[in-house]
C-alpha atoms as a PDB file:
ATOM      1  CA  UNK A   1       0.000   0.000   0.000  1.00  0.00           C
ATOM      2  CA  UNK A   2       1.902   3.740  -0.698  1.00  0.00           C
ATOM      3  CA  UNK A   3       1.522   5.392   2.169  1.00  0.00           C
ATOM      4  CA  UNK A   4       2.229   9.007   0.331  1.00  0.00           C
ATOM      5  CA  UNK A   5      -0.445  11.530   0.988  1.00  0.00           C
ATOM      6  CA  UNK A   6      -2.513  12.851  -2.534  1.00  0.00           C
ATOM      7  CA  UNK A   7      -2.608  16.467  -2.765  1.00  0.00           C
ATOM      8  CA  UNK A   8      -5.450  18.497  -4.433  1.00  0.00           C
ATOM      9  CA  UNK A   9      -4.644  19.485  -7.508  1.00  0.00           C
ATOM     10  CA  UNK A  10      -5.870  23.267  -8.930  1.00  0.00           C
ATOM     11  CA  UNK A  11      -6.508  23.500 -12.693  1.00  0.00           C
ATOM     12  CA  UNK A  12      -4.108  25.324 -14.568  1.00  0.00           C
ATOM     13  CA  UNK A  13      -1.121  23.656 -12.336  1.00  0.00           C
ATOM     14  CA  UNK A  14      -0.690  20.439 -14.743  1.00  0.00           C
ATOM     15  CA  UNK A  15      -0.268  18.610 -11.294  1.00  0.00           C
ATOM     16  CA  UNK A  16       1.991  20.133  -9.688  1.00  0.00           C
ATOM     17  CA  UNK A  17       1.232  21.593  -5.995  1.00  0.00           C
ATOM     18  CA  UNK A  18       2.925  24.235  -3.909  1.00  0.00           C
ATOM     19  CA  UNK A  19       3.656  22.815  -0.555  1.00  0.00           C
ATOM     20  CA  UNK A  20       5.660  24.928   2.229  1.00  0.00           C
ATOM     21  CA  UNK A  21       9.095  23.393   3.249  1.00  0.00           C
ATOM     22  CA  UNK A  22       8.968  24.240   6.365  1.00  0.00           C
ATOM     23  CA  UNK A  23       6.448  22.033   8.932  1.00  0.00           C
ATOM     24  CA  UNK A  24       3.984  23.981  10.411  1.00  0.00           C
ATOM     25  CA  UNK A  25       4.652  25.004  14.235  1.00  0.00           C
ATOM     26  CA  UNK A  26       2.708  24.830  17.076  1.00  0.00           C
ATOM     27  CA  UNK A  27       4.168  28.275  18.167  1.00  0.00           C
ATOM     28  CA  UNK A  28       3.113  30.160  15.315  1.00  0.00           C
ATOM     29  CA  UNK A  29       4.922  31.833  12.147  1.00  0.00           C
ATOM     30  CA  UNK A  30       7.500  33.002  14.817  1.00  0.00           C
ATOM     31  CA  UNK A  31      10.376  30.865  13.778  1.00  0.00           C
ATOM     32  CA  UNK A  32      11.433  31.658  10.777  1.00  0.00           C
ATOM     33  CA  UNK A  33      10.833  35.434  11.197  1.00  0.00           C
ATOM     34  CA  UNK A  34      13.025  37.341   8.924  1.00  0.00           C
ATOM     35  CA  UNK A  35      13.744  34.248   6.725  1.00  0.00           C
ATOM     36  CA  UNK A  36      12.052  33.980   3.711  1.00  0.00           C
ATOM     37  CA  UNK A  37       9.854  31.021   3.282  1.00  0.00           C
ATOM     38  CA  UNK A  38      11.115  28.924   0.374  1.00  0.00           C
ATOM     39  CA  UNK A  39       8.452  26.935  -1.559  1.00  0.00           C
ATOM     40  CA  UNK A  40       8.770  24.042  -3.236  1.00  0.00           C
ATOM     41  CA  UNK A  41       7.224  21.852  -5.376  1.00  0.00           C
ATOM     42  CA  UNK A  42       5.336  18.163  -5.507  1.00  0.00           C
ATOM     43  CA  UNK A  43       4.180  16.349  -7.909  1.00  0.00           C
ATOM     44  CA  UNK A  44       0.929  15.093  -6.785  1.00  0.00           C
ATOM     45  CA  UNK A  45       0.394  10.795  -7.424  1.00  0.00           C
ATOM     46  CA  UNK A  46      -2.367  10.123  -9.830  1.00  0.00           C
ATOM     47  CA  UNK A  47      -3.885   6.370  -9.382  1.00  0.00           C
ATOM     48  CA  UNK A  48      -1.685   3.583 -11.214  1.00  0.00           C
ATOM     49  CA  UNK A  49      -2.326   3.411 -14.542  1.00  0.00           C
ATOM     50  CA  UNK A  50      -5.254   0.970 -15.364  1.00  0.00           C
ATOM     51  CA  UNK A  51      -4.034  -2.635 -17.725  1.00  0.00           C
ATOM     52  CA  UNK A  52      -4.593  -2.510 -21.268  1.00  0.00           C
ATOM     53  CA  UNK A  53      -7.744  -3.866 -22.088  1.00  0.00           C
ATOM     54  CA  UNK A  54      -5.771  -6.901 -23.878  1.00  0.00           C
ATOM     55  CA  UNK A  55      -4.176  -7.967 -20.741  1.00  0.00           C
ATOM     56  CA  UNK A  56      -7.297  -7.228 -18.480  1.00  0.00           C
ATOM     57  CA  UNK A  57      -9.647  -9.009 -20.919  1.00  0.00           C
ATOM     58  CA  UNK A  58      -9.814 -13.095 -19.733  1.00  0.00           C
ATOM     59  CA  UNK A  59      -8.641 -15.440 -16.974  1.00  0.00           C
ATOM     60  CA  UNK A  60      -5.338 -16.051 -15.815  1.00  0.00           C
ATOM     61  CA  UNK A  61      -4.170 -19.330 -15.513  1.00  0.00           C
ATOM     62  CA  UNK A  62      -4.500 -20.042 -11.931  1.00  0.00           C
ATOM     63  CA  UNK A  63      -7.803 -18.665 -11.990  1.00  0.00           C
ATOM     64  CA  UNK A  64      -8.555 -21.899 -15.205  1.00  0.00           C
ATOM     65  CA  UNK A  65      -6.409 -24.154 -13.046  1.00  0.00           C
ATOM     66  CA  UNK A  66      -8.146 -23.352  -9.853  1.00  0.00           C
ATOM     67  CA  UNK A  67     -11.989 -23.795 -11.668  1.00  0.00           C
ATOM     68  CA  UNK A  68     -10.828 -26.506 -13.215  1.00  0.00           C
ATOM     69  CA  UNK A  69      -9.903 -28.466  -9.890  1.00  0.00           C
ATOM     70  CA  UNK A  70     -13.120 -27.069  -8.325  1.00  0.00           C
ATOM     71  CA  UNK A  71     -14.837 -28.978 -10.740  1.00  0.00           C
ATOM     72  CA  UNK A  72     -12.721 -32.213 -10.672  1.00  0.00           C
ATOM     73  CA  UNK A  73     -13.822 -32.133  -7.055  1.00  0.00           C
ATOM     74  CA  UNK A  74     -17.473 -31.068  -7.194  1.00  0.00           C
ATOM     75  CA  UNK A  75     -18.841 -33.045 -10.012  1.00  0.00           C
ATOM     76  CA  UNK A  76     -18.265 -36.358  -9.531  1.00  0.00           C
ATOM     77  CA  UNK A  77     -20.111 -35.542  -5.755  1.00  0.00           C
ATOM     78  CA  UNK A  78     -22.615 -34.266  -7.794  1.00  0.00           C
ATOM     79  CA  UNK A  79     -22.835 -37.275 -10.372  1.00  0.00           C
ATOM     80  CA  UNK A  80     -23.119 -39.905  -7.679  1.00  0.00           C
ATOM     81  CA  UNK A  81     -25.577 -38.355  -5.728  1.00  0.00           C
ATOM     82  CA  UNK A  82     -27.961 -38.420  -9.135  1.00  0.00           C
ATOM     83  CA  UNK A  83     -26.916 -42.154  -9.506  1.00  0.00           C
ATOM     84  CA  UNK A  84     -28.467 -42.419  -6.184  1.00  0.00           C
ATOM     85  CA  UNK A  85     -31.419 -40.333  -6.069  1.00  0.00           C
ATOM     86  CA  UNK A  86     -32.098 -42.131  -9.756  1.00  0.00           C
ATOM     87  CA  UNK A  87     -31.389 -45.562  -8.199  1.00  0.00           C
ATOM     88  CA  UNK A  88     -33.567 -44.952  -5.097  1.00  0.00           C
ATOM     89  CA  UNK A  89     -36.540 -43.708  -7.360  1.00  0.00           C
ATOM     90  CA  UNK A  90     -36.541 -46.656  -9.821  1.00  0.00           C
ATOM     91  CA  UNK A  91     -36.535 -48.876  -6.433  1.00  0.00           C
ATOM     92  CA  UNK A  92     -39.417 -47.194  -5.025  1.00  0.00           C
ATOM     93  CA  UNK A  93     -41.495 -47.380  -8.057  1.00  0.00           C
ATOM     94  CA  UNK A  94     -40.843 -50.887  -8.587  1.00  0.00           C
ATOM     95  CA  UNK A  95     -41.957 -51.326  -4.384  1.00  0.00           C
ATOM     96  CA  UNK A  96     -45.029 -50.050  -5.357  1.00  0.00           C
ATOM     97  CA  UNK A  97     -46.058 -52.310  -8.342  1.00  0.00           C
ATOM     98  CA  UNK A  98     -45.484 -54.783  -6.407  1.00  0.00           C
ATOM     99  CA  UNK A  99     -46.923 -53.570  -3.462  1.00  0.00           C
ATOM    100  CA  UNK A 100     -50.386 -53.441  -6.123  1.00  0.00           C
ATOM    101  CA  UNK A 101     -50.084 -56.353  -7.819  1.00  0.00           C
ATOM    102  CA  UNK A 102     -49.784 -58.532  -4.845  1.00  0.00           C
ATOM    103  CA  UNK A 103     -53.016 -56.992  -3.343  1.00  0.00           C
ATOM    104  CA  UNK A 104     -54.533 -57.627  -6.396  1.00  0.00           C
ATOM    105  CA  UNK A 105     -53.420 -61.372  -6.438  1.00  0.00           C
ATOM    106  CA  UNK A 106     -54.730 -61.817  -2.934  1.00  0.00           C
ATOM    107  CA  UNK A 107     -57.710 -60.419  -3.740  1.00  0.00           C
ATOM    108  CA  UNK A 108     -58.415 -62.507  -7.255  1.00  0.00           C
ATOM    109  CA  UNK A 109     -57.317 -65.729  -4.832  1.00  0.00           C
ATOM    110  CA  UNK A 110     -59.644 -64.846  -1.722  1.00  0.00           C
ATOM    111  CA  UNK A 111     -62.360 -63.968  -4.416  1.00  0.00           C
ATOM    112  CA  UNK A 112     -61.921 -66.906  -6.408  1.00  0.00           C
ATOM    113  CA  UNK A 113     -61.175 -69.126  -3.597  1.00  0.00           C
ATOM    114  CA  UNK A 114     -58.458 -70.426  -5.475  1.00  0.00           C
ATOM    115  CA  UNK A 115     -56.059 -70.604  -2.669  1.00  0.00           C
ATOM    116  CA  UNK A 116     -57.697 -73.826  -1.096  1.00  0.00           C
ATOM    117  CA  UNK A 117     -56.376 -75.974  -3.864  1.00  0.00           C
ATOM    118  CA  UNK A 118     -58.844 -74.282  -6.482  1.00  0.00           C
ATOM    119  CA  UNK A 119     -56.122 -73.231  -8.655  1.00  0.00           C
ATOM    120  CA  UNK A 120     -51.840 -72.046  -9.138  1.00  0.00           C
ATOM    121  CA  UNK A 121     -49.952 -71.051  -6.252  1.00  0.00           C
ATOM    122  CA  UNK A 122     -47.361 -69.563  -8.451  1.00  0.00           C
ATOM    123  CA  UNK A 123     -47.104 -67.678 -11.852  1.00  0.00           C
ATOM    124  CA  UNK A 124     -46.059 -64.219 -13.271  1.00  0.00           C
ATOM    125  CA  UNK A 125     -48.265 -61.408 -14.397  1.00  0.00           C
ATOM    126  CA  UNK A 126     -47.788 -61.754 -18.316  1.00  0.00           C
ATOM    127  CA  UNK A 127     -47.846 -58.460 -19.810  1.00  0.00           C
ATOM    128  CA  UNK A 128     -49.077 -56.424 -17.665  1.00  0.00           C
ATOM    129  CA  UNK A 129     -46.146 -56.655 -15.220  1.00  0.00           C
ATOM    130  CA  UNK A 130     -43.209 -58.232 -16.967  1.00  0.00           C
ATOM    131  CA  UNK A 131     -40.147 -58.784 -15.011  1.00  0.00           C
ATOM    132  CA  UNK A 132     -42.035 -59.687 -11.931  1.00  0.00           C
ATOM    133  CA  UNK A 133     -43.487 -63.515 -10.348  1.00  0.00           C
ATOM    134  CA  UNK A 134     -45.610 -64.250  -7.824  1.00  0.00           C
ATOM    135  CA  UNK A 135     -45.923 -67.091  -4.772  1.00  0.00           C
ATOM    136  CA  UNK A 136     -48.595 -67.873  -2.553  1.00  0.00           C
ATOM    137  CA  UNK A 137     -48.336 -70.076   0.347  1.00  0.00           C
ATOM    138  CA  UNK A 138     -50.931 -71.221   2.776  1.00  0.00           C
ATOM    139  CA  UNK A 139     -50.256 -71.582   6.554  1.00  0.00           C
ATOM    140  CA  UNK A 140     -52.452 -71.915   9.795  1.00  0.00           C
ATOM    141  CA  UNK A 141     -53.270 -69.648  11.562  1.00  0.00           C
ATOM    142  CA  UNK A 142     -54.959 -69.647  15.320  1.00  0.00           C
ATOM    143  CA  UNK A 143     -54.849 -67.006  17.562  1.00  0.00           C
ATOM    144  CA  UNK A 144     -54.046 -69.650  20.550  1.00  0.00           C
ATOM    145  CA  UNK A 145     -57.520 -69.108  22.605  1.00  0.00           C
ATOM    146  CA  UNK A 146     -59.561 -71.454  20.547  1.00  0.00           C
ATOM    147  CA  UNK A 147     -59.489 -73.251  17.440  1.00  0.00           C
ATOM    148  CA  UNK A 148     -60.959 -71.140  14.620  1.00  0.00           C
ATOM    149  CA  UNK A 149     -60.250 -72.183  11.572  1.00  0.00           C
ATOM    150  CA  UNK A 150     -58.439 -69.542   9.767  1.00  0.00           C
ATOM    151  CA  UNK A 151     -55.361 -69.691   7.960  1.00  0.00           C
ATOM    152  CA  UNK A 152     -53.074 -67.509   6.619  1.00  0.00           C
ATOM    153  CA  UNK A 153     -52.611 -66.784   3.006  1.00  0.00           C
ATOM    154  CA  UNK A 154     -48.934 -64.765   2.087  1.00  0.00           C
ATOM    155  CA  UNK A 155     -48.483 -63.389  -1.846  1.00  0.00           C
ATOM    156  CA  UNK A 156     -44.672 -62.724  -2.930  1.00  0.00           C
ATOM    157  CA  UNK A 157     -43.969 -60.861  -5.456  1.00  0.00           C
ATOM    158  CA  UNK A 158     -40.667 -60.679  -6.575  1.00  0.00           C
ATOM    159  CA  UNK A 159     -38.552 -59.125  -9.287  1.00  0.00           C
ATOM    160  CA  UNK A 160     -34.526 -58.776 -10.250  1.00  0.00           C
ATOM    161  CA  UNK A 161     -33.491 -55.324  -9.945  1.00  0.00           C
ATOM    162  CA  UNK A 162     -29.327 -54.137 -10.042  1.00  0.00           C
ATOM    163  CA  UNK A 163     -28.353 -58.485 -10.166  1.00  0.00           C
ATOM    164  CA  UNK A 164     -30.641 -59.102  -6.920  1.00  0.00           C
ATOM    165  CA  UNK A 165     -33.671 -60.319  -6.122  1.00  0.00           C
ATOM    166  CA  UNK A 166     -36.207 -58.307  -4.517  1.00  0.00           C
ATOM    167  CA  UNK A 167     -39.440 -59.155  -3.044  1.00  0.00           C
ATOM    168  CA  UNK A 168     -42.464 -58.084  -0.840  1.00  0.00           C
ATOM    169  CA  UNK A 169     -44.740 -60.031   0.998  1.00  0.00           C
ATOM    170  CA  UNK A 170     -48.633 -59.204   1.590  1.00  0.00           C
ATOM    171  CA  UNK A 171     -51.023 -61.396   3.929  1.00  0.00           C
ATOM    172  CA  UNK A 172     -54.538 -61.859   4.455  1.00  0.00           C
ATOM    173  CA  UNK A 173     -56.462 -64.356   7.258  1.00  0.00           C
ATOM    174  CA  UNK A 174     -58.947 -66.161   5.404  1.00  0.00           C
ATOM    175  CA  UNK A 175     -61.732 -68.148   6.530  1.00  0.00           C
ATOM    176  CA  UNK A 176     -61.697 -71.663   5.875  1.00  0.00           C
ATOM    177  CA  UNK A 177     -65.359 -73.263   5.107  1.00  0.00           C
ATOM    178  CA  UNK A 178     -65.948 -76.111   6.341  1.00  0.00           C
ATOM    179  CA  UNK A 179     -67.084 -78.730   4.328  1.00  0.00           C
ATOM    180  CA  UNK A 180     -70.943 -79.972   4.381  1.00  0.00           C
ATOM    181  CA  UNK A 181     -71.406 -82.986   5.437  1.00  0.00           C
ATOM    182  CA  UNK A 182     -73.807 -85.329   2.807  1.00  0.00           C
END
């Protein structure tokens, strides 16, 4: 920082300013007294002169070097968290068609009664889900106060997604009929 003090400057004086020689005293014009006051002169400091406007006009090279390492750093943050977000959203969406297409399976096998030896307990949905298979299994059920006859019937619908299998389960009590005697 120049630490040299800027000087008004009065028109007609091309920058140059009269200053006294002599620093000021506390005591007044006193000293000095029959001495005549020489005057000399400074040239006042005008601000540094501003760059060309070829140099000032661009980056430098640390400032390409230093963007350029920013980025190296930043972006591949950037790119994995998409691979996640992306990953995590194609998971959910495939949760949820399964999710409905086992409810609807239990609900064609309650409604059908097929799940009492009336019918498949496995298959896949064809076209209207490809890519994902279905299981149903039938177990008993009793709630361990007295003998009701209920059992429980478990769909699983499963799919391959990123070389694994995935899979959710839905279950439903159903009430077992009993058979009339003849």
């Amino acid at each position: 920082m120049n630490s040299s003090i800027f000087f008004p400057v009065a028109p007609g004086f091309a920058g140059v300013s009269p200053v006294a020689a002599t620093p000021a005293s506390p005591l007044g014009s006193s000293l000095g007294r029959g001495r005549r006051r020489r005057r000399s002169y400074m040239v006042a400091q005008t601000a540094p002169k501003q760059r060309s406007r070829l140099s000032s006009s661009g980056f430098t090279l640390v400032e390409v070097l230093a963007t350029l390492m920013l980025l190296g750093i930043v972006l591949p943050a950037v790119n994995m968290a998409l691979i996640s977000a992306s990953t995590a959203g194609e998971s959910a969406k495939n949760r949820t068609q399964a999710a409905s297409l086992a409810q609807s399976k239990l609900s064609e096998m309650i409604t059908g009664y097929t799940w009492n030896g009336g019918g498949p307990m496995s298959g896949d949905f064809g076209n209207e889900a490809p890519g994902f298979r279905w299981q149903a299994a039938v177990n008993s059920w009793t709630d361990g106060t007295q003998n009701v006859a209920f059992s429980q019937l478990d769909i699983k619908v499963l799919w391959n997604a990123h070389n694994r299998e995935e899979s959710i389960t839905v279950s439903s009590l159903v009430y077992i009929r009993p058979v009339p005697a003849s």
